[in-house]
C-alpha atoms as a PDB file:
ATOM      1  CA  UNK A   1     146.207  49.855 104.301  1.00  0.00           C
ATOM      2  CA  UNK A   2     146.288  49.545 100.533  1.00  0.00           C
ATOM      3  CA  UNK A   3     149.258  47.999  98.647  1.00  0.00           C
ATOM      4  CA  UNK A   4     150.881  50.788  96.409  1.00  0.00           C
ATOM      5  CA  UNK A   5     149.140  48.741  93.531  1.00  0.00           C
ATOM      6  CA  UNK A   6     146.167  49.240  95.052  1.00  0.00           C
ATOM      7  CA  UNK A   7     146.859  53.108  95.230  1.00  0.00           C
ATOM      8  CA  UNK A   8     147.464  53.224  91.452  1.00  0.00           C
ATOM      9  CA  UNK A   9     144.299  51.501  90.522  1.00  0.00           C
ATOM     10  CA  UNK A  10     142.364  53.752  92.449  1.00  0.00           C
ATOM     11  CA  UNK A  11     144.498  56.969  91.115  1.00  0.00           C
ATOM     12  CA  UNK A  12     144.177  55.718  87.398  1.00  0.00           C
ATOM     13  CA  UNK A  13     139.742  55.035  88.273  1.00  0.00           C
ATOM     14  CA  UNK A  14     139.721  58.774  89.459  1.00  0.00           C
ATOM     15  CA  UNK A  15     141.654  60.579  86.659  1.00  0.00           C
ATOM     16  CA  UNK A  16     140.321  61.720  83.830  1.00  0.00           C
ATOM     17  CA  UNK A  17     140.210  59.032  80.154  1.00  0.00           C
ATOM     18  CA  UNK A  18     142.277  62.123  77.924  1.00  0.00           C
ATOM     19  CA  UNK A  19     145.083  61.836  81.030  1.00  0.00           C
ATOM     20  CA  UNK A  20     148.498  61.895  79.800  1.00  0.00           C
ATOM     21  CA  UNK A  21     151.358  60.286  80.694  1.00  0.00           C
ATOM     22  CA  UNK A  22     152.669  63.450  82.269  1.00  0.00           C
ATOM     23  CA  UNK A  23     149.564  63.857  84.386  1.00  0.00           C
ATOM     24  CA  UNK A  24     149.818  60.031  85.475  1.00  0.00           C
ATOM     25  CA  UNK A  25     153.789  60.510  86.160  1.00  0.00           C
ATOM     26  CA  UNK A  26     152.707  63.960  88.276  1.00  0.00           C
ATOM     27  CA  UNK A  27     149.867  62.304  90.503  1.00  0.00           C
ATOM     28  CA  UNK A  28     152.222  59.096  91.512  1.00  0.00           C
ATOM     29  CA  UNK A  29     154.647  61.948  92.415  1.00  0.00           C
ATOM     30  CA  UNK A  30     152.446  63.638  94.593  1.00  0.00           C
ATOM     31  CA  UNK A  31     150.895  60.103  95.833  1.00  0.00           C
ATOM     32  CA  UNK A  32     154.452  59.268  97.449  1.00  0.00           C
ATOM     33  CA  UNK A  33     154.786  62.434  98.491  1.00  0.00           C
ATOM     34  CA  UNK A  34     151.795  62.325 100.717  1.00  0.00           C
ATOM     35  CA  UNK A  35     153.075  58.286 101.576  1.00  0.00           C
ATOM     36  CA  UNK A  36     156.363  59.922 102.178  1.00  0.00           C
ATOM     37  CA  UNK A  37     154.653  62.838 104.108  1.00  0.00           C
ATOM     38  CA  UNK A  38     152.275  60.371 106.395  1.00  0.00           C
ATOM     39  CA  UNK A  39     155.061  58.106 107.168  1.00  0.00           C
ATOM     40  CA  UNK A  40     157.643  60.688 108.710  1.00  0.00           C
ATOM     41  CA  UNK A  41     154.424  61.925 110.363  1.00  0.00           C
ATOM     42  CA  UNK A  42     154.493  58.562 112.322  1.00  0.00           C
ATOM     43  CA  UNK A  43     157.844  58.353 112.695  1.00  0.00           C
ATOM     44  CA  UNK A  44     157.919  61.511 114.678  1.00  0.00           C
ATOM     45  CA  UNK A  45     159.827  62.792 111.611  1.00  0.00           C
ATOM     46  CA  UNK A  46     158.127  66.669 112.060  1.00  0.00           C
ATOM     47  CA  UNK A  47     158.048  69.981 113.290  1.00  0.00           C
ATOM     48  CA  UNK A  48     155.694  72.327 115.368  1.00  0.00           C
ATOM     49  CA  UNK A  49     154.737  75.616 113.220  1.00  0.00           C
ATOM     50  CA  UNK A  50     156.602  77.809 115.430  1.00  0.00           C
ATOM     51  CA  UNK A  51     159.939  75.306 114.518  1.00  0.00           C
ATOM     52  CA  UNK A  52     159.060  75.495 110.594  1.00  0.00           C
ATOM     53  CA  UNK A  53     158.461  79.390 110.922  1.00  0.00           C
ATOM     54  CA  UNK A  54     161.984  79.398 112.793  1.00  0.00           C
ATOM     55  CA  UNK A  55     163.861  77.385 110.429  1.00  0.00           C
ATOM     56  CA  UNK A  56     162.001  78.877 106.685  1.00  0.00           C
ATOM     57  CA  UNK A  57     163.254  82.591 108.287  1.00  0.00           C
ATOM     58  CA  UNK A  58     166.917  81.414 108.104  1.00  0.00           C
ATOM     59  CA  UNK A  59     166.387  80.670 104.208  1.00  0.00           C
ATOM     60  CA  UNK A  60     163.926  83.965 103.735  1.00  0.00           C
ATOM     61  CA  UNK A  61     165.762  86.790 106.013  1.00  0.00           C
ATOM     62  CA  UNK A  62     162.704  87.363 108.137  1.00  0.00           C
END
């Protein structure tokens, strides 16, 4: 497992040399999203389909 240093180095190697600060800010956004994403994954922090289907049809009348 990479230290979240490690992440950044790797992010910054892979992005384009015109990137702007905006496009640096949006892809450590997204990177802790996935982090945040993978860890509630482990933590048994999810839902089937069915129970995200059930739940999004509250908020969109289905």
């Amino acid at each position: 497992m990479q230290s979240a240093k490690q992440d950044v180095e790797t992010m910054l190697q892979h992005l384009p040399e015109d990137s702007t600060y905006e496009d640096i800010q949006y892809h450590l956004y997204v990177l802790e999203k996935i982090k945040r994403g993978r860890d509630d994954i482990a933590n048994g922090r999810n839902c089937s389909h069915e129970e995200a289907k059930e739940r999004l049809s509250k908020w969109l009348n289905l």
